[in-house]
Protein backbone atom coordinates (compact mmCIF):
# COMPACT_ATOMS: atom_id res chain seq x y z
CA UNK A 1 0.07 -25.45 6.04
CA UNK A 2 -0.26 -25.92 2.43
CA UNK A 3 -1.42 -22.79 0.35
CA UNK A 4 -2.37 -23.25 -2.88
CA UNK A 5 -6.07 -20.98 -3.69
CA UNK A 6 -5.17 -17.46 -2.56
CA UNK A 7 -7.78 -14.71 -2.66
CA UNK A 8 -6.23 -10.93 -2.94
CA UNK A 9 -8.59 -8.70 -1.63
CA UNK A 10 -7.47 -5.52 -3.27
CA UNK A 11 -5.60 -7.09 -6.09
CA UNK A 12 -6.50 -4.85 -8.51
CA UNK A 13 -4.54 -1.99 -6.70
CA UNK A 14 -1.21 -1.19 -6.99
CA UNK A 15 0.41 -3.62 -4.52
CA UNK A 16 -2.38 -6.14 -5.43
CA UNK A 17 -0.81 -6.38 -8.26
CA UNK A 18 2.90 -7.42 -7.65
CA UNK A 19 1.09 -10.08 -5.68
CA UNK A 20 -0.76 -11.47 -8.09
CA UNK A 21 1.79 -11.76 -10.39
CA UNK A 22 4.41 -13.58 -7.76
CA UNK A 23 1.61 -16.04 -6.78
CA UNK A 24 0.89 -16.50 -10.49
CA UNK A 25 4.55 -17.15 -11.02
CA UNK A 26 4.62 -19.90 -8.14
CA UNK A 27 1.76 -21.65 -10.00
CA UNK A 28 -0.68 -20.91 -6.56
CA UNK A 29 -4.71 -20.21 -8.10
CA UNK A 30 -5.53 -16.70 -7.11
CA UNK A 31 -8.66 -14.93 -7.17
CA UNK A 32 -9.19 -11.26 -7.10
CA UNK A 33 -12.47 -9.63 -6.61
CA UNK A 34 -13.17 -6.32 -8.47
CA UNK A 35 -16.05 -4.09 -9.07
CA UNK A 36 -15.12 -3.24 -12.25
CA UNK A 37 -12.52 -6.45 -14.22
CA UNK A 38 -11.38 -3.88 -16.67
CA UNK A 39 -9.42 -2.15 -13.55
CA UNK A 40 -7.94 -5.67 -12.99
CA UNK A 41 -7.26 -6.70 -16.93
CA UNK A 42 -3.63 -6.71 -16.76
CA UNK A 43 -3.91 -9.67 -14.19
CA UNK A 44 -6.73 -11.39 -16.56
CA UNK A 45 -4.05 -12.78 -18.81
CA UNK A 46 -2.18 -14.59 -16.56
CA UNK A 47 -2.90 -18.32 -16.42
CA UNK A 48 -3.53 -19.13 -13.10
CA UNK A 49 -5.34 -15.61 -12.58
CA UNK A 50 -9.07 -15.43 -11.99
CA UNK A 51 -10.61 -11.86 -11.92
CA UNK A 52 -14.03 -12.17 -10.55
CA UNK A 53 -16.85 -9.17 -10.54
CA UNK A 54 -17.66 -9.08 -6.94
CA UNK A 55 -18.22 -6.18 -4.43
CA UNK A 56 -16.56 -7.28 -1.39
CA UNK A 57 -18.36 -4.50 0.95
CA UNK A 58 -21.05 -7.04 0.39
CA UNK A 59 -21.24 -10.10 2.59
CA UNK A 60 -22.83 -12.54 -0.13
CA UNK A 61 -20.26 -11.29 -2.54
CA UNK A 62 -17.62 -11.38 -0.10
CA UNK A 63 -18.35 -15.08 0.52
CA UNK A 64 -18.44 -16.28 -2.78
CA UNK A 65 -15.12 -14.88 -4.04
CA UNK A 66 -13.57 -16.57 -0.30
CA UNK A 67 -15.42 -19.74 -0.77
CA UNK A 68 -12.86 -22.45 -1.91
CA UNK A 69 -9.69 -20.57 -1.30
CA UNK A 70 -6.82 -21.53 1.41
CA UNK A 71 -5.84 -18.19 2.20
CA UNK A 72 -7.17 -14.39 2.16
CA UNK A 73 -4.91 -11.36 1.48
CA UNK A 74 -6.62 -8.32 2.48
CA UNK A 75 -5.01 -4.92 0.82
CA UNK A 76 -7.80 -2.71 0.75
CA UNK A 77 -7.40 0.63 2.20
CA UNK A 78 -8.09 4.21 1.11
CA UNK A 79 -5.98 7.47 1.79
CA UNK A 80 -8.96 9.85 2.29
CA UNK A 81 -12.45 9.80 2.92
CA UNK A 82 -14.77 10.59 0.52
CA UNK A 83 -17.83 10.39 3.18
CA UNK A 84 -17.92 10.51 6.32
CA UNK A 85 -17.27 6.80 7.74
CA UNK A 86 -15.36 5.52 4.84
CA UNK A 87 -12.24 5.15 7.04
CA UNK A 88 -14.63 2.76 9.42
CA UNK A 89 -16.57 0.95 6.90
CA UNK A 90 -13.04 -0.24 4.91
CA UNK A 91 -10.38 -0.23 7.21
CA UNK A 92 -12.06 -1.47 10.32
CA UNK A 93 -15.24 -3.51 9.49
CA UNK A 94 -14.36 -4.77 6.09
CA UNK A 95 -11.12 -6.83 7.88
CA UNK A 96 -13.38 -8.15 10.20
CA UNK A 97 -16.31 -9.36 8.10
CA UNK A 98 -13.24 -11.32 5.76
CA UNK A 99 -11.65 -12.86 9.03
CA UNK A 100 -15.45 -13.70 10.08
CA UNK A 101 -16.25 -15.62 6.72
CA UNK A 102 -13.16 -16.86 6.48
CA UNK A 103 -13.76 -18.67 9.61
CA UNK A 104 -16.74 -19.55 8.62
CA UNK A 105 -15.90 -21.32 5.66
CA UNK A 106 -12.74 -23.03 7.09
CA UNK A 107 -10.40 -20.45 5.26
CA UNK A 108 -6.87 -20.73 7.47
CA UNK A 109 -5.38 -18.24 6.75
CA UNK A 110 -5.41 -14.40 6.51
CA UNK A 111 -2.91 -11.71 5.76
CA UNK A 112 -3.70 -8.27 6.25
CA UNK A 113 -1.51 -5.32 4.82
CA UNK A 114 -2.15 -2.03 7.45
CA UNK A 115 0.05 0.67 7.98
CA UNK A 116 3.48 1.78 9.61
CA UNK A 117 2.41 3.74 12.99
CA UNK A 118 -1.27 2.44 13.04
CA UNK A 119 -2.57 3.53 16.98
CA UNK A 120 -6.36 3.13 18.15
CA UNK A 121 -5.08 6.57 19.72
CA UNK A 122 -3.16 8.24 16.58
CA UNK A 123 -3.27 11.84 15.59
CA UNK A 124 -5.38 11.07 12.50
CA UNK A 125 -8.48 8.94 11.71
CA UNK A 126 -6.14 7.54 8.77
CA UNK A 127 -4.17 5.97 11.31
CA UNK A 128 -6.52 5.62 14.20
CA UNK A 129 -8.80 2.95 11.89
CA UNK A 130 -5.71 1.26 10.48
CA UNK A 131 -4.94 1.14 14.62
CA UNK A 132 -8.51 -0.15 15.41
CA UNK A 133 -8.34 -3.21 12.47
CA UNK A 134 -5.76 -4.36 13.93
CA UNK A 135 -6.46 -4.69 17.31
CA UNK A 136 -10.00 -6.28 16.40
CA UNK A 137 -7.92 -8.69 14.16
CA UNK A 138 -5.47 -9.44 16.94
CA UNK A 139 -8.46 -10.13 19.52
CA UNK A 140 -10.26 -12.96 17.74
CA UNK A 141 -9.79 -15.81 19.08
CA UNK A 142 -11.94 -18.49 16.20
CA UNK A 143 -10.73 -17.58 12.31
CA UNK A 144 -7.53 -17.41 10.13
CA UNK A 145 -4.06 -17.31 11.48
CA UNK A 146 -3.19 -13.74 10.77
CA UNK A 147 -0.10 -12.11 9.48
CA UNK A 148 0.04 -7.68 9.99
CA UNK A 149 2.16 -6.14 7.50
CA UNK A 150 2.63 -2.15 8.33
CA UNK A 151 4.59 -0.97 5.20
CA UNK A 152 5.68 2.79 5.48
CA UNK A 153 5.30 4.69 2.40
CA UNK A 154 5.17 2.20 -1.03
CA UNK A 155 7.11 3.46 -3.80
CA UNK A 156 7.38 2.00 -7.88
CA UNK A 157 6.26 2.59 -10.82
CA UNK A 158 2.72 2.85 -10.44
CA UNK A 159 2.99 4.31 -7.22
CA UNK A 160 1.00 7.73 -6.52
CA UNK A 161 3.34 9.60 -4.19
CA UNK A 162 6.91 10.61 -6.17
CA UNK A 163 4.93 10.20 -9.60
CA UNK A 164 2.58 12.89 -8.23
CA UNK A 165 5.33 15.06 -6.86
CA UNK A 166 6.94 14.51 -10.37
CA UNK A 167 4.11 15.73 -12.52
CA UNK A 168 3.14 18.76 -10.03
CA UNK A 169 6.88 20.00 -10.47
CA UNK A 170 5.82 19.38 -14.21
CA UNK A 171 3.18 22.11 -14.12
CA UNK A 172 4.36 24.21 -10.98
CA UNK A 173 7.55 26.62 -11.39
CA UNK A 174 6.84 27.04 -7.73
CA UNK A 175 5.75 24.40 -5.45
CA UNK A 176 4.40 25.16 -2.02
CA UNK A 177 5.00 21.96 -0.12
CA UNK A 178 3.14 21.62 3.39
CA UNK A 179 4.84 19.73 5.97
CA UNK A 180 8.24 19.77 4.69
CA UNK A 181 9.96 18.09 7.51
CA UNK A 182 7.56 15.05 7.67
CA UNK A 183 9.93 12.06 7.79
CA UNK A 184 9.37 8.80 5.43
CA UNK A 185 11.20 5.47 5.12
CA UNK A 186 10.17 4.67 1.58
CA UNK A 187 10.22 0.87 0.88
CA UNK A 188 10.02 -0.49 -2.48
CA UNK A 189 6.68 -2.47 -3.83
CA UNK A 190 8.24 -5.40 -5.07
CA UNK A 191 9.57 -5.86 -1.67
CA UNK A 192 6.02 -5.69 0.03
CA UNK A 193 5.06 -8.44 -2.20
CA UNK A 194 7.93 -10.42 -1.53
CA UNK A 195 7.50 -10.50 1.96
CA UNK A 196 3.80 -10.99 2.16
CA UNK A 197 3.65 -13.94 -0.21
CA UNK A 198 6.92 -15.68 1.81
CA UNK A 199 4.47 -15.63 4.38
CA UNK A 200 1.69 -17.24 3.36
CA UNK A 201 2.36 -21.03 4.19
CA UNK A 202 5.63 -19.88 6.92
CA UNK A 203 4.38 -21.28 10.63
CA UNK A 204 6.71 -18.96 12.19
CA UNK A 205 5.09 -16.02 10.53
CA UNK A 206 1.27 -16.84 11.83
CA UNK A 207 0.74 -14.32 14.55
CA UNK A 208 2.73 -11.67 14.02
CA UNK A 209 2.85 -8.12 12.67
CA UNK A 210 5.81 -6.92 10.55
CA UNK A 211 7.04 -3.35 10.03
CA UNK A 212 8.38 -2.94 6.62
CA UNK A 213 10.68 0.34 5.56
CA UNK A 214 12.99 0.61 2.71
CA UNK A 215 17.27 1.51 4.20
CA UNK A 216 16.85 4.96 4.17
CA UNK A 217 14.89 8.00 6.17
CA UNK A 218 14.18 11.16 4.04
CA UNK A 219 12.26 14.22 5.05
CA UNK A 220 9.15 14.71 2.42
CA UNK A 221 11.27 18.04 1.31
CA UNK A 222 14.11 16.01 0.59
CA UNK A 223 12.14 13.81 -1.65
CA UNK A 224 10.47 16.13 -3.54
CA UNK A 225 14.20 17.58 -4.07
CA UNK A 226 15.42 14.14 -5.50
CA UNK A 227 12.30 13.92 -8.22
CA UNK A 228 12.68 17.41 -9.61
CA UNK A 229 16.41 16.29 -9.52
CA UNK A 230 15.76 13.28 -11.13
CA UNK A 231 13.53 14.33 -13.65
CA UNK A 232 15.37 17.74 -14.78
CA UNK A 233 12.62 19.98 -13.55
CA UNK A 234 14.93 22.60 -11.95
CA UNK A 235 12.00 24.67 -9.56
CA UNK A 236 11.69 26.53 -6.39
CA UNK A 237 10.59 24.43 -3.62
CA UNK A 238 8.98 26.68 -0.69
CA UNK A 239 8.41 24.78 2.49
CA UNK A 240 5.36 25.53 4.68
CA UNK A 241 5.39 26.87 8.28
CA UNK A 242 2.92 24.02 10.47
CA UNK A 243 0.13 26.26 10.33
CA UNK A 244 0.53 27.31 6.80
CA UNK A 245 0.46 23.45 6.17
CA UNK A 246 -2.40 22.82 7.98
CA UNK A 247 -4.49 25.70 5.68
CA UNK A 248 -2.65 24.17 2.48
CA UNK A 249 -4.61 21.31 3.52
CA UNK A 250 -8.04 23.32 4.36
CA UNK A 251 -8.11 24.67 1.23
CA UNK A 252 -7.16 21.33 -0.69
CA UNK A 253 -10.84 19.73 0.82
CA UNK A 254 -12.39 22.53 -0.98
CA UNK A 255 -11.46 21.62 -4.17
CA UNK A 256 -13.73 19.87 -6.53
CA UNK A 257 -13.98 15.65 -6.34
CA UNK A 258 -12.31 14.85 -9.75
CA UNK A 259 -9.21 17.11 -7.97
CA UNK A 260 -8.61 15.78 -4.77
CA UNK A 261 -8.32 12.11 -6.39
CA UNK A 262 -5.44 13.57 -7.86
CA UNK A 263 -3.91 15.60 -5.33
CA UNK A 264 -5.27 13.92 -2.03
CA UNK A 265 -3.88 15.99 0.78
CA UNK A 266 -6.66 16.82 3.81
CA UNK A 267 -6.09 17.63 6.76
CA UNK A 268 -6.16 14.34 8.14
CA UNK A 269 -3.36 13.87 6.31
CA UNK A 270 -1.57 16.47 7.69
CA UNK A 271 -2.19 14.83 11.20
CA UNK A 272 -1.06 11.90 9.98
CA UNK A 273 2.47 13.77 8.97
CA UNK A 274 2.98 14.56 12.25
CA UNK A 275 3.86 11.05 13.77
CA UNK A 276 6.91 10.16 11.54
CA UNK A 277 6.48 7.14 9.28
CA UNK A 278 9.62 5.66 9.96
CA UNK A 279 11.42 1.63 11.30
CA UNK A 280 12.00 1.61 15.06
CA UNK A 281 13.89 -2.06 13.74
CA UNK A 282 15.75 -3.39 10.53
CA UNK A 283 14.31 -5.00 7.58
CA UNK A 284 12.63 -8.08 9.24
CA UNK A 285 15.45 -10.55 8.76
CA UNK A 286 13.53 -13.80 8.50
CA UNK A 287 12.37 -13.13 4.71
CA UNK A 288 16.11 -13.26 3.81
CA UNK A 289 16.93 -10.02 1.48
CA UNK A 290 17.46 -6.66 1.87
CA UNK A 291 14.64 -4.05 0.59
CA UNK A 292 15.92 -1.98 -2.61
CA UNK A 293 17.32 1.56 -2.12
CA UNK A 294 15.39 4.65 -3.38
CA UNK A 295 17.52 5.89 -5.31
CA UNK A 296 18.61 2.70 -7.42
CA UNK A 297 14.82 2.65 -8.75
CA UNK A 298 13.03 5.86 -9.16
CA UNK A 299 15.49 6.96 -11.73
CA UNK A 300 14.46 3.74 -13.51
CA UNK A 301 10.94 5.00 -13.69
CA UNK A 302 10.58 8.46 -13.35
CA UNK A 303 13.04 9.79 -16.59
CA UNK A 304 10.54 8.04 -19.39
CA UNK A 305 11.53 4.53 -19.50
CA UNK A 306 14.13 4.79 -22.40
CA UNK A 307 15.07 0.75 -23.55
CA UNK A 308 18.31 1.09 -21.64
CA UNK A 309 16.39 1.93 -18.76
CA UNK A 310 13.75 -0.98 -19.35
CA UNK A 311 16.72 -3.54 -19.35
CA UNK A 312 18.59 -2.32 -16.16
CA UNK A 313 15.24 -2.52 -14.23
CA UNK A 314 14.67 -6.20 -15.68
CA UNK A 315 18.17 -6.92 -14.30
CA UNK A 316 17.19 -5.47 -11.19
CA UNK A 317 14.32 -7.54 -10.59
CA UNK A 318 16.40 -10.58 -11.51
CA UNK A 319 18.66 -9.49 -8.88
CA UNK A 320 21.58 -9.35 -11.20
């Protein structure tokens, strides 16, 4: 199957990005629909880049930015709700409506990006809808060849999970962290994108579902250690008990909108903490590298960004 017009639902996010850029690079047409372009403008320069304004919890709008393209990407997915039914309306029915127009327009392909530990039957409604997509996706018979991806937790330069940690230990002498011993398998962006665009036009990846984790397990204490390491912030770290956890993240819901964008911990995330996000298998062999260690990058990105530090991550993507 030849892939060659690739629209990236969600492109304007931060793995959306990466994407974009490594289709760009392979000369492949790519469209990404945004609500607002400026979000997307650092993918508007690139050549073979189209950014179009298009709100794709629409079906009309949904079906025009599809319409011509070989493949759909779907990365859209939120961390918390913000109403009640947000985890439905984007993690469960907005995959379905794109594999239904897809197959409506003859679009043949379909990659969709879930999440490590996604269960119909999960602790959290996080994890229950990522659970629920994908077993809708899996049961429809007419539309796309589909490809799962269920990365763990996705970490870079952009990312907002060790950059938050690293600018509350900023403000906090003290940090109260809930759910200390939650375990994570961090996996590094660029190697999310790598892996989802080798699939695109790969037979033997149509059909199956891919768990991605970086080579190491940390506990989200022991994180939290390594940025304040990292970064020279030398504070106290106080671990919550389960229940003090669970009020951490009581209290959190109460705070005002503008806050909880920045500091989005709810109590559904705290069920979602309790089923480790960790690999039951390797680094799927078949997309033929090895994902990038923790510790190699975040010290790339997290101490300023200093020239020296520019270059060595430059080399590092080069893979020299």
């Amino acid at each position: 199957m030849q892939i060659n017009k690739v629209c990236v639902i969600g492109g304007s996010g931060f793995v959306g990005g990466h994407i974009a850029h490594l289709l760009a690079a392979q000369g492949r047409r790519v469209r990404v629909p945004a609500r607002n372009r400026e979000r997307a403008k650092e993918l508007i320069v690139l050549p073979t880049v189209d950014v179009v304004q298009a709100n794709v919890h629409v079906d009309d709008e949904l079906k025009q930015a599809l319409t011509g393209m070989d493949a759909a990407i779907n990365l859209v997915g939120i961390l918390h709700e913000e109403r009640n039914g947000d985890f439905k309306r984007v993690h469960v029915e907005l995959p379905q409506r794109i594999a239904r127009i897809c197959a409506s327009l003859g679009v043949k392909r379909m990659v969709h990006m879930s999440a490590l530990k996604a269960d119909p039957n999960g602790p959290s409604a996080y994890l229950r809808s990522k659970g629920e997509a994908e077993a809708a996706l899996k049961q429809t018979t007419q539309g796309p060849q589909l490809s799962v991806f269920r990365p763990s937790v996705i970490f870079g330069r952009e990312d907002n999970f060790l950059n938050l940690f690293a600018k509350l230990l900023k403000y906090f002498p003290v940090l109260f962290l809930g759910s200390p011993q939650a375990r994570f398998q961090p996996v590094f962006v660029e190697d999310v994108a790598r892996a989802i665009v080798f699939s695109l036009d790969r037979l033997e990846t149509f059909g199956k579902s891919y768990d991605l984790c970086g080579p190491k397990v940390y506990t989200l204490r022991e994180l939290v250690e390594y940025v304040a390491q990292v970064t020279g912030q030398r504070r106290r770290i106080i671990g919550l008990s389960d229940s003090l956890s669970y009020l951490q993240a009581w209290a959190m819901e109460l705070l005002p909108q503008v806050m909880r964008k920045e500091l989005p911990l709810t109590r559904d995330s705290y069920y979602s903490m309790k089923v480790d996000s960790v690999c039951d298998c390797d680094f799927p062999e078949i997309f033929g590298f090895k994902p990038a260690a923790l510790q190699a990058l975040v010290p790339l990105y997290l101490t300023g960004g200093t020239p020296r530090e520019r270059y060595r991550m430059f080399r590092f993507k080069a893979r020299r």
